[in-house]
Protein backbone atom coordinates (compact mmCIF):
# COMPACT_ATOMS: atom_id res chain seq x y z
CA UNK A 1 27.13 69.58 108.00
CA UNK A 2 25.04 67.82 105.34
CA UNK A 3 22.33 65.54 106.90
CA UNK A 4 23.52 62.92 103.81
CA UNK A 5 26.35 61.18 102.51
CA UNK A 6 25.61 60.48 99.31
CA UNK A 7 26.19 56.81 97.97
CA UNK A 8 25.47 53.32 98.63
CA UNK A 9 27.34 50.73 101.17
CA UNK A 10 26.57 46.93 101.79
CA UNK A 11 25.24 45.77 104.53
CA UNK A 12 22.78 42.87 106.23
CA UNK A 13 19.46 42.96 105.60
CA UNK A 14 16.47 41.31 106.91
CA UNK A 15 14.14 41.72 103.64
CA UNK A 16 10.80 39.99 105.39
CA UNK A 17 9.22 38.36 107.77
CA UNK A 18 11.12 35.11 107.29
CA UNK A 19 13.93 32.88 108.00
CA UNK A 20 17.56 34.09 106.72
CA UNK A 21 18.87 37.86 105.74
CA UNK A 22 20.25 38.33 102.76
CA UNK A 23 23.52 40.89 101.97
CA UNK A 24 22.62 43.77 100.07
CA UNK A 25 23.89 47.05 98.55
CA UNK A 26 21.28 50.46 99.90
CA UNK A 27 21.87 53.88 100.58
CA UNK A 28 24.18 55.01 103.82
CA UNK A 29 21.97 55.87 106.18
CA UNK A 30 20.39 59.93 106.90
CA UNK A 31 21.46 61.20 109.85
CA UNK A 32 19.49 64.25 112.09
CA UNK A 33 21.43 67.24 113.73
CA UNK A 34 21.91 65.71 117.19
CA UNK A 35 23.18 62.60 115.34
CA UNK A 36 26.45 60.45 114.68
CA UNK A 37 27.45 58.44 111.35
CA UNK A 38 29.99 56.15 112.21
CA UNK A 39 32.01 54.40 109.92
CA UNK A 40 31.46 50.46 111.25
CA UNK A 41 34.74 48.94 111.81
CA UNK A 42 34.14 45.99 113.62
CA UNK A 43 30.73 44.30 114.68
CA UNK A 44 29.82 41.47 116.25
CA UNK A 45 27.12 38.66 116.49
CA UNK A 46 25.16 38.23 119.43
CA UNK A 47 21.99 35.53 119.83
CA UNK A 48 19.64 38.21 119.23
CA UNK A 49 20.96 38.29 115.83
CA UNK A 50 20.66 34.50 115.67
CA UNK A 51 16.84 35.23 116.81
CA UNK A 52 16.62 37.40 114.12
CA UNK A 53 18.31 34.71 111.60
CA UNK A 54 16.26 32.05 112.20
CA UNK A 55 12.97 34.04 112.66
CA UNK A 56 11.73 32.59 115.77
CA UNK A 57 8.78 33.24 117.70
CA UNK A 58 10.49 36.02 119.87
CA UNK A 59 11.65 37.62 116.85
CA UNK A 60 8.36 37.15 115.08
CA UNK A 61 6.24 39.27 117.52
CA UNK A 62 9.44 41.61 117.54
CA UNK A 63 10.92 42.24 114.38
CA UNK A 64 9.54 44.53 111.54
CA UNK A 65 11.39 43.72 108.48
CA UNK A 66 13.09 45.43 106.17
CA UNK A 67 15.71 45.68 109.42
CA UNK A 68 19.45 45.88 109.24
CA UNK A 69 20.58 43.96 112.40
CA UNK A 70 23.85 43.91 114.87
CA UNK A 71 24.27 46.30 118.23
CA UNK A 72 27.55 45.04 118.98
CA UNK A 73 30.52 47.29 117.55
CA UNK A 74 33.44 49.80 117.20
CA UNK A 75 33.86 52.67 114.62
CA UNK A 76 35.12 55.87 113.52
CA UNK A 77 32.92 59.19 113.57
CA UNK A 78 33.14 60.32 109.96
CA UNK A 79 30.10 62.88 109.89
CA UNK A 80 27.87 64.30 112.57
CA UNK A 81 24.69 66.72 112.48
CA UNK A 82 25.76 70.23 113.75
CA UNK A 83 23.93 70.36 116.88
CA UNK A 84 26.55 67.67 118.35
CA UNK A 85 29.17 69.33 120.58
CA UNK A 86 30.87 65.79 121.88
CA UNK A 87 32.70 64.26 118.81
CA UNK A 88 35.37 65.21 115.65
CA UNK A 89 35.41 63.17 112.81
CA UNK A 90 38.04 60.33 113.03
CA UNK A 91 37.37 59.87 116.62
CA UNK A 92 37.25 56.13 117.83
CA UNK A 93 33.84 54.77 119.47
CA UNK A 94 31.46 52.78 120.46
CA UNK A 95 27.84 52.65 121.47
CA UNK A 96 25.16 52.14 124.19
CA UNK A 97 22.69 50.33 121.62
CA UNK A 98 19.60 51.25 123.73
CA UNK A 99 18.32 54.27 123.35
CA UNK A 100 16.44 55.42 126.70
CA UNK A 101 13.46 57.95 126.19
CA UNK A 102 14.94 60.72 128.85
CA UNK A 103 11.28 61.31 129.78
CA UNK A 104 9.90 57.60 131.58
CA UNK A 105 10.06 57.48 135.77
CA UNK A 106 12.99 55.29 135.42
CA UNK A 107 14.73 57.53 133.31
CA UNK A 108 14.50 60.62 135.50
CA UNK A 109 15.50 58.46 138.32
CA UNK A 110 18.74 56.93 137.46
CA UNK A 111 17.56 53.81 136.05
CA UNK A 112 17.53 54.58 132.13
CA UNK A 113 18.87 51.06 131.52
CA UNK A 114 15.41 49.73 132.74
CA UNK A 115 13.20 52.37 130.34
CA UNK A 116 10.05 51.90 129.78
CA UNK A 117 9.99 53.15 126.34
CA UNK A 118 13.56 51.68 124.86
CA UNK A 119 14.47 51.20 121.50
CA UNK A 120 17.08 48.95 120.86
CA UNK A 121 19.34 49.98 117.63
CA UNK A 122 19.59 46.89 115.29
CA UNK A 123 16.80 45.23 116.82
CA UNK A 124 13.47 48.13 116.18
CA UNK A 125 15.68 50.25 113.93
CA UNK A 126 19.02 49.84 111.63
CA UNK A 127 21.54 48.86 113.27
CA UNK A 128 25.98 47.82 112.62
CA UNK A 129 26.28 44.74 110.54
CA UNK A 130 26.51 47.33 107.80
CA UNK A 131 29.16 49.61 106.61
CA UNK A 132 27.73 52.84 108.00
CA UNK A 133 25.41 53.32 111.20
CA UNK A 134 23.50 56.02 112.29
CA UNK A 135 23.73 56.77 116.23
CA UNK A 136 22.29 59.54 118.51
CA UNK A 137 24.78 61.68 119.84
CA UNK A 138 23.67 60.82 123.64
CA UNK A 139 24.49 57.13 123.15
CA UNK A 140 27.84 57.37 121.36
CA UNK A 141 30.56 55.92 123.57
CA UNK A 142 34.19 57.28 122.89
CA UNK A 143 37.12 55.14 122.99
CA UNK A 144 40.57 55.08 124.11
CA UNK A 145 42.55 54.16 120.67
CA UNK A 146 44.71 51.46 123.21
CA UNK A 147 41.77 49.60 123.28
CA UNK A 148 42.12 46.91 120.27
CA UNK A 149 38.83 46.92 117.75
CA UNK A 150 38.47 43.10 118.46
CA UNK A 151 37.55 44.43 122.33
CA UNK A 152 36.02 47.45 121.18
CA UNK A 153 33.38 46.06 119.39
CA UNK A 154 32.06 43.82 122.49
CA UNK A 155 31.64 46.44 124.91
CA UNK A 156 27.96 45.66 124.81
CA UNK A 157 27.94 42.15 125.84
CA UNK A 158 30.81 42.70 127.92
CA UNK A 159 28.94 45.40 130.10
CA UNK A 160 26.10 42.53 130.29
CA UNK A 161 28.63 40.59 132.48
CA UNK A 162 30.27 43.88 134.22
CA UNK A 163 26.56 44.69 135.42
CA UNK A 164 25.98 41.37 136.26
CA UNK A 165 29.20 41.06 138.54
CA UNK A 166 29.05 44.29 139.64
CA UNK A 167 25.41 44.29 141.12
CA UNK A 168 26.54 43.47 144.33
CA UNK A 169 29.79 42.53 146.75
CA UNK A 170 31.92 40.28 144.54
CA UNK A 171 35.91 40.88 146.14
CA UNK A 172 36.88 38.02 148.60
CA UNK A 173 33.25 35.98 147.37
CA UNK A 174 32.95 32.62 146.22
CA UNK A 175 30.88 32.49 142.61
CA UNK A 176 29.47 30.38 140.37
CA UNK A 177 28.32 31.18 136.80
CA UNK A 178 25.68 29.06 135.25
CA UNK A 179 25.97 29.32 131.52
CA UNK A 180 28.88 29.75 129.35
CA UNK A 181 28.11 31.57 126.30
CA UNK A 182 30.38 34.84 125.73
CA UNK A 183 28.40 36.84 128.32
CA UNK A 184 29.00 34.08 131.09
CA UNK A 185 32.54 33.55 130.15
CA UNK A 186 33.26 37.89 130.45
CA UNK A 187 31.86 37.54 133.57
CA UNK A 188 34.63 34.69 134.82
CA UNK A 189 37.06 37.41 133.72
CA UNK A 190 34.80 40.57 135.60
CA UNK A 191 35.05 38.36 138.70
CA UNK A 192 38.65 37.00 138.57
CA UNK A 193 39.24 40.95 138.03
CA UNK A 194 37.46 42.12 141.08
CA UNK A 195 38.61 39.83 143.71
CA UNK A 196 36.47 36.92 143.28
CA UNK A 197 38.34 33.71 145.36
CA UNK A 198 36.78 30.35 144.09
CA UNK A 199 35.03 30.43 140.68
CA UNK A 200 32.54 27.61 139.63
CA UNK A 201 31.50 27.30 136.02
CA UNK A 202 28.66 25.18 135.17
CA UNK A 203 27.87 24.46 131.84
CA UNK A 204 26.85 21.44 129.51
CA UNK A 205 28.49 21.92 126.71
CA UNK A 206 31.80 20.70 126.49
CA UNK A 207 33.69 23.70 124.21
CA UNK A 208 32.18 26.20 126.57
CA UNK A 209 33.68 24.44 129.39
CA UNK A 210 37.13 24.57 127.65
CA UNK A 211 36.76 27.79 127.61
CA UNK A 212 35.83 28.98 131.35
CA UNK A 213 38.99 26.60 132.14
CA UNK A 214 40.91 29.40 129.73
CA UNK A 215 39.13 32.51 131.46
CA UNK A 216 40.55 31.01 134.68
CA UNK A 217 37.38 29.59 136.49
CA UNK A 218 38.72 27.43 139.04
CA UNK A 219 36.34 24.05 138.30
CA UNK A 220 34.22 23.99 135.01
CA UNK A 221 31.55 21.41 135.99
CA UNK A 222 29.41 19.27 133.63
CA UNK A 223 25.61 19.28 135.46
CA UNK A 224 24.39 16.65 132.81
CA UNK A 225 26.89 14.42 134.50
CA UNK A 226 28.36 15.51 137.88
CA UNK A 227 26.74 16.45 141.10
CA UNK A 228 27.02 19.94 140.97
CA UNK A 229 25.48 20.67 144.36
CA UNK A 230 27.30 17.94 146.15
CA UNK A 231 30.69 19.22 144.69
CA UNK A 232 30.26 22.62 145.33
CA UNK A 233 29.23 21.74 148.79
CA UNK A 234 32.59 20.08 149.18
CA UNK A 235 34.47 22.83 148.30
CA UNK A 236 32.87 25.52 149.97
CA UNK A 237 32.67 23.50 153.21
CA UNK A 238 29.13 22.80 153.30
CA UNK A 239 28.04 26.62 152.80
CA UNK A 240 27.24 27.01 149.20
CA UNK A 241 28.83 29.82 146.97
CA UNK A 242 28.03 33.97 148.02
CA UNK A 243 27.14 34.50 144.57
CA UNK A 244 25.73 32.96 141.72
CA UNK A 245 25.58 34.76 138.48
CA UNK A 246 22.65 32.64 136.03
CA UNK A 247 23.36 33.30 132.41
CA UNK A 248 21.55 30.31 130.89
CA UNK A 249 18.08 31.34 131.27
CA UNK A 250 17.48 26.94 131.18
CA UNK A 251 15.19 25.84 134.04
CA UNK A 252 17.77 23.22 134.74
CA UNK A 253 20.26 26.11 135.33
CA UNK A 254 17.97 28.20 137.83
CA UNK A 255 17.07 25.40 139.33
CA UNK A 256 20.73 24.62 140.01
CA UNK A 257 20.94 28.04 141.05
CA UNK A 258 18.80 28.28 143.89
CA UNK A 259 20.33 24.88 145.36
CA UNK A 260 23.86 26.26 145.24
CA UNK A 261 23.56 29.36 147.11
CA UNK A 262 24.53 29.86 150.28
CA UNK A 263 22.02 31.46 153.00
CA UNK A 264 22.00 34.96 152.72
CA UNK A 265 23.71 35.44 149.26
CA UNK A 266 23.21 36.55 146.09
CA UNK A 267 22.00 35.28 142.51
CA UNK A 268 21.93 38.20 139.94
CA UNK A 269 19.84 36.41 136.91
CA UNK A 270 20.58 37.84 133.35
CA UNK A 271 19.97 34.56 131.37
CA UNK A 272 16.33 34.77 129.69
CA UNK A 273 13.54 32.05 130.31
CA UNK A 274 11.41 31.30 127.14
CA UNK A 275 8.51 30.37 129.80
CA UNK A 276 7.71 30.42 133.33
CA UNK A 277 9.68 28.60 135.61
CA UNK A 278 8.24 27.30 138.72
CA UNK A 279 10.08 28.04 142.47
CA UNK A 280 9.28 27.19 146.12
CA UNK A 281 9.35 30.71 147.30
CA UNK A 282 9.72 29.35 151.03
CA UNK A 283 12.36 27.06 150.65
CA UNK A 284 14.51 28.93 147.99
CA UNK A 285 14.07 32.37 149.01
CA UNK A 286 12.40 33.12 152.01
CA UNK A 287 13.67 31.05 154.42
CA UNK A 288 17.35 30.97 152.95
CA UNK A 289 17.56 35.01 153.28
CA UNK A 290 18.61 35.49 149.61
CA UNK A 291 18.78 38.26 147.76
CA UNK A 292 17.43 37.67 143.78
CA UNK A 293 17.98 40.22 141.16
CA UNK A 294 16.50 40.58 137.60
CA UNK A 295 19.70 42.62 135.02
CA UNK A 296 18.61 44.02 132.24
CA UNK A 297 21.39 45.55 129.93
CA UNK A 298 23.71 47.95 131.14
CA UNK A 299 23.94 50.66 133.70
CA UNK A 300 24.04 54.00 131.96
CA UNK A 301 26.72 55.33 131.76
CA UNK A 302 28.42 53.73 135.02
CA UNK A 303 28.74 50.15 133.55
CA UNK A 304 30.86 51.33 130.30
CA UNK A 305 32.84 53.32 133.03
CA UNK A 306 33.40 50.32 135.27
CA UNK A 307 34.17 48.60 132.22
CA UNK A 308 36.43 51.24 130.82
CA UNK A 309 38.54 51.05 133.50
CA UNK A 310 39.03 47.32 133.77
CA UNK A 311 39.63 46.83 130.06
CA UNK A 312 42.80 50.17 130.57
CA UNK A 313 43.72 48.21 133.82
CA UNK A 314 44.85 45.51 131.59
CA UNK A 315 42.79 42.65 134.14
CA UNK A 316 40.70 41.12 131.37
CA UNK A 317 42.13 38.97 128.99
CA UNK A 318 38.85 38.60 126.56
CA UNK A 319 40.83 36.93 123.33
CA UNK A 320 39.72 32.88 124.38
CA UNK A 321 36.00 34.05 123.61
CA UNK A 322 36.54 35.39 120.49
CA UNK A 323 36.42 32.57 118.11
CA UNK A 324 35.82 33.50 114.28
CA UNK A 325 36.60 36.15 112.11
CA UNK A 326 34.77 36.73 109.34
CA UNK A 327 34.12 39.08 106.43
CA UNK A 328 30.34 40.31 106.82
CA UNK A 329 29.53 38.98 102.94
CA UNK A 330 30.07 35.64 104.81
CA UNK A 331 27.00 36.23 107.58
CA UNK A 332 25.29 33.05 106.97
CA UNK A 333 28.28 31.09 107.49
CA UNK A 334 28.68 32.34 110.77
CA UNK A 335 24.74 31.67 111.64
CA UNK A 336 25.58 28.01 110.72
CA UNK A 337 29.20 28.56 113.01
CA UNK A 338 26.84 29.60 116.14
CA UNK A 339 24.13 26.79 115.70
CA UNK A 340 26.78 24.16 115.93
CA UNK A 341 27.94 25.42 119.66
CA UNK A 342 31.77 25.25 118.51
CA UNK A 343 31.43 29.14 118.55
CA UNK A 344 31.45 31.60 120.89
CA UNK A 345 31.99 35.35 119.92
CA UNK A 346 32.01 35.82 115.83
CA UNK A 347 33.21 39.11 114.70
CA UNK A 348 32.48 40.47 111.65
CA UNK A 349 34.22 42.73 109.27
CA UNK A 350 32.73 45.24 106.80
CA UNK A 351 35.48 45.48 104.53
CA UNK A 352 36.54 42.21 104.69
CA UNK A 353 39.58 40.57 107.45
CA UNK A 354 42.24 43.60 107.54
């Protein structure tokens, strides 16, 4: 097969090392022979992309413009170099976005998700919020075609929360989830899924909360105004919860974390901390017997398994976090959507709303 499709397509581009991205008509990507061009379908936004948006400092010390963005979404295989074995065109998929090195200690030992040498596609090279993407053959992810796009194309956050869940005993355990963007919210659903009994969201802002009530947490619980610890006390008879799964990344949030947990359970943190965050190691960990882990992406390839199988089981009803539709020339309205907190997932069409 050619290594080129000849033509141009749209897409979003980061032009330079400044705020915005602009949309802009370039060439469909070159792909190599071990190498997947997928015809983009559905994407969707993640805060990463918002990152990138806004040019922070995280993206400033990360980002080399000219980037296309977006490593969340669904597609169909419409060309492929001719040393892949694994695909046809027209077949439905999806993607792992970070591509492991196959050579690092963690790589040759089961832990690829934790590579030392990852590169993440649409954050160090092009990536979906275009209407062509390039993906290595090892990363593509094929899909059942029962699985509707809108799900499809948030496998990636999705298996954030399935990891997260998953990382230890969760069936007949009490949770809580601090943090309610999309990723906390999945993992309400991962739980209920699994066997989770009493589910505790916590989470300041009022829409999110409306939302964990809709992805059937059990009590959605305002910290900036009720007494979180005292409440969940209450309920789980003076214990604490088993598990706590901290999506927020906010010191108030790990904070509240580590005062919720019962002795001897679990808090798997995902949620990222923009600076150190102190802890009495004694009182918090030590002496309470608690088990802390750090979760970094997604398993590979047993989290889009695991989360294979839930979405076919029909357990997850995911529709309450997707909030917006939008056609991709229409990007920077949906930046301005996620900045006012009214949004949760926005996905984003190539060829316009179908």
């Amino acid at each position: 097969m050619p290594s080129n499709m000849p033509g141009k397509m749209l897409a979003v581009v980061k032009p330079e090392a400044a705020p915005g991205a602009e949309i802009r008509e370039v060439k469909i990507p070159g792909y190599g022979r071990t190498d997947v061009l997928v015809k983009v379908k559905v994407a969707s936004i993640c805060g990463t992309d918002l990152h990138i948006y806004e040019w922070d400092r995280w993206a400033q010390g990360r980002i080399h413009p000219p980037l296309i963005p977006g490593h969340e979404f669904c597609g169909e295989v419409v060309a492929f170099g001719d040393e892949v074995t694994s695909v046809k065109e027209g077949d439905f998929v999806s993607a792992e976005m970070h591509v492991a090195c196959g050579k690092c200690l963690q790589c040759r030992t089961g832990e690829a998700h934790i590579c030392q040498n990852v590169k993440i596609i649409g954050v160090d090279t092009d990536g979906a919020f275009a209407e062509y993407v390039v993906i290595p053959e090892s990363n593509i992810w094929k899909l059942d075609p029962a699985i509707p796009q809108e799900y499809a194309s948030i496998l990636d956050p999705l298996g954030n929360a399935v990891h997260t869940v998953l990382a230890g005993e969760i069936a007949a355990k009490t949770v809580a989830v601090t943090g309610c963007g999309p990723i906390g919210l999945f993992s309400i659903a991962v739980a209920r899924a699994v066997g989770a009994t009493t589910i505790f969201a916590i989470e300041v802002n009022e829409h999110r909360r409306k939302l964990a009530t809709r992805m059937n947490a059990d009590y959605a619980l305002d910290p900036s105004k009720e007494d979180v610890r005292a409440i969940i006390a209450e309920k789980t008879g003076g214990l604490g919860v088993d598990v706590v799964l901290e999506m927020a990344g906010h010191p108030d949030a790990i904070r509240t974390a580590f005062d919720i947990i019962r002795r001897g359970g679990r808090i798997s943190l995902l949620g990222l901390t923009s600076k150190p965050i102190p802890l009495n190691f004694s009182e918090d960990i030590i002496f309470k017997g608690i088990t802390v882990q750090g979760i970094n992406g997604r398993r590979m390839y047993q989290t889009w398994y695991q989360m294979t199988a839930l979405l076919k089981s029909g357990r997850l009803d995911l529709h309450p976090v997707i909030t917006d539709r939008i056609p991709m020339k229409d990007f920077s309205i949906a930046m301005a959507r996620l900045k006012t907190g009214e949004a949760s997932k926005i996905l984003v069409y190539p060829n316009g709303i179908k």
